[in-house]
Protein backbone atom coordinates (compact mmCIF):
# COMPACT_ATOMS: atom_id res chain seq x y z
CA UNK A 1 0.00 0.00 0.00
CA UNK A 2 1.25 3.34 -0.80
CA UNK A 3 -0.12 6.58 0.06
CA UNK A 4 -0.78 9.39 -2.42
CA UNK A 5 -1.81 12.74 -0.43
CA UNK A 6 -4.31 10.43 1.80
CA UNK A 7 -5.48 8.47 -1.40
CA UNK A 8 -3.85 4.91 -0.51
CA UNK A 9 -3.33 2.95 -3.78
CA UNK A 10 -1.65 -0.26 -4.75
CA UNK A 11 1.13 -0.27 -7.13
CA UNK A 12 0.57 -2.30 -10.41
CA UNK A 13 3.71 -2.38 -11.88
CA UNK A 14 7.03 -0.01 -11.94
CA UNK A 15 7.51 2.12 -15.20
CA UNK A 16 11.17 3.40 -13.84
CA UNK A 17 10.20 7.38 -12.93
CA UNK A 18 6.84 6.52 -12.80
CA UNK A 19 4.43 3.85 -11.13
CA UNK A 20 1.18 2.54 -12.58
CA UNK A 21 -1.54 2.02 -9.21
CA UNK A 22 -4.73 0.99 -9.15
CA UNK A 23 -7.32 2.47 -6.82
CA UNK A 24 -9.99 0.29 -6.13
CA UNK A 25 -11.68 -2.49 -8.02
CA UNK A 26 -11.54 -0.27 -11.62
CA UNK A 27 -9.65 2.73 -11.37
CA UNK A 28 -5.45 2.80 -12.71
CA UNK A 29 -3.78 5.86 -12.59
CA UNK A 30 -0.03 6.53 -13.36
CA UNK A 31 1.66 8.30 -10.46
CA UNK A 32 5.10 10.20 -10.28
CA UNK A 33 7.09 8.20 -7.98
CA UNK A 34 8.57 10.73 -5.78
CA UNK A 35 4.91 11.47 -4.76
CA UNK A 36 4.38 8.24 -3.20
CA UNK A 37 4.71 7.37 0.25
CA UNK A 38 4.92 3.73 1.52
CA UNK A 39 2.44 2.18 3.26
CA UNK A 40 2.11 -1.21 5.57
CA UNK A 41 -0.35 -3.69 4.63
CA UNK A 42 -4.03 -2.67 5.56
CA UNK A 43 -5.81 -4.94 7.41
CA UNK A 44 -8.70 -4.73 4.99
CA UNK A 45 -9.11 -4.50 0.91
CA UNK A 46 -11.76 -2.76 -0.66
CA UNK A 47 -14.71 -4.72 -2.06
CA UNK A 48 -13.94 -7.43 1.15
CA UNK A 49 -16.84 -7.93 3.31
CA UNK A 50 -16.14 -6.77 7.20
CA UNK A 51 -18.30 -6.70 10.26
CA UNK A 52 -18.74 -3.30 11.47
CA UNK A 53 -18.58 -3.48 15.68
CA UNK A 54 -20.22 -0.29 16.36
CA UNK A 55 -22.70 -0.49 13.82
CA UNK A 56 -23.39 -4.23 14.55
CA UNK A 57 -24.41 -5.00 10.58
CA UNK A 58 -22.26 -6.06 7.49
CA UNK A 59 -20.52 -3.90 4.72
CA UNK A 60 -18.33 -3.97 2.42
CA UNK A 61 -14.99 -1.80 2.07
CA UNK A 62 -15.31 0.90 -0.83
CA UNK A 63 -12.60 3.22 0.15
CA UNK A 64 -9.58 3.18 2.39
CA UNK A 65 -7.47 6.33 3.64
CA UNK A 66 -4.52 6.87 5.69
CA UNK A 67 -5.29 8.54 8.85
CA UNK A 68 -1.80 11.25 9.53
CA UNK A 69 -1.87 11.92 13.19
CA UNK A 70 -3.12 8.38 14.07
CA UNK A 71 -0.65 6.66 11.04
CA UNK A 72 -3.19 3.65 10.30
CA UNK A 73 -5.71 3.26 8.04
CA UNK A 74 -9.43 4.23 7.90
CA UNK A 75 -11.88 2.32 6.06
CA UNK A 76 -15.32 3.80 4.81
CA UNK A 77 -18.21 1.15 4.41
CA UNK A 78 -21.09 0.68 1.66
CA UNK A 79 -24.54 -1.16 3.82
CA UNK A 80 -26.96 -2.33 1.23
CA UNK A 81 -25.45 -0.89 -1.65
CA UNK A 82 -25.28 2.86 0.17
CA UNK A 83 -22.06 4.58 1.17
CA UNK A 84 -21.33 5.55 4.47
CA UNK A 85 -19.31 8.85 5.44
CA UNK A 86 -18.59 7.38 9.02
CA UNK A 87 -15.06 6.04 8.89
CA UNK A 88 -13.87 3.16 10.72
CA UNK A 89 -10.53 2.38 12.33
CA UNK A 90 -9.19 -1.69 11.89
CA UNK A 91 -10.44 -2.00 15.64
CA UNK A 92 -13.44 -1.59 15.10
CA UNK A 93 -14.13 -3.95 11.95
CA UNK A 94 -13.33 -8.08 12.16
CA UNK A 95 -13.15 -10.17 8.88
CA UNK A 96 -16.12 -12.44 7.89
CA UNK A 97 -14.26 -15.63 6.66
């Protein structure tokens, strides 16, 4: 993972000066690498299926973020096909196997 100005995207492949990402399921973008900031692995990938603790319901991961003053990730959730603006911290989501 690899953070772009809070946008965290995966790198696809290197192009030398430049790295192609993807962000998301459908979205590849071509990114200057001096602009890039590594990441750790997130806990979650968007599109996986979590269980939201304080919300007790499902949802699925449609956007991940990298949180500055905290350094971790945040993870926004989609319930029954609608995004939510509340953002969750790794703590507070467990994996549905």
């Amino acid at each position: 993972r690899h953070n772009m100005d809070n946008c965290v995207v995966r790198i696809v492949r290197d192009l030398g000066y430049w790295l192609e990402c993807s962000y998301g399921a459908m979205v590849r973008i071509v990114i200057a690498r001096k602009c890039v900031e590594k990441l750790p692995e997130s806990r979650f990938e968007n599109g996986e299926l979590v269980y939201a603790i304080p919300k007790g319901k499902y949802g699925v991961v449609y956007e991940i973020s990298w949180h500055f003053k905290r350094k971790e990730f945040m993870y926004y959730l989609e319930y029954e096909n609608r995004k939510s603006s509340r953002m969750y911290f790794s703590e507070e989501l467990e994996k549905v196997s």
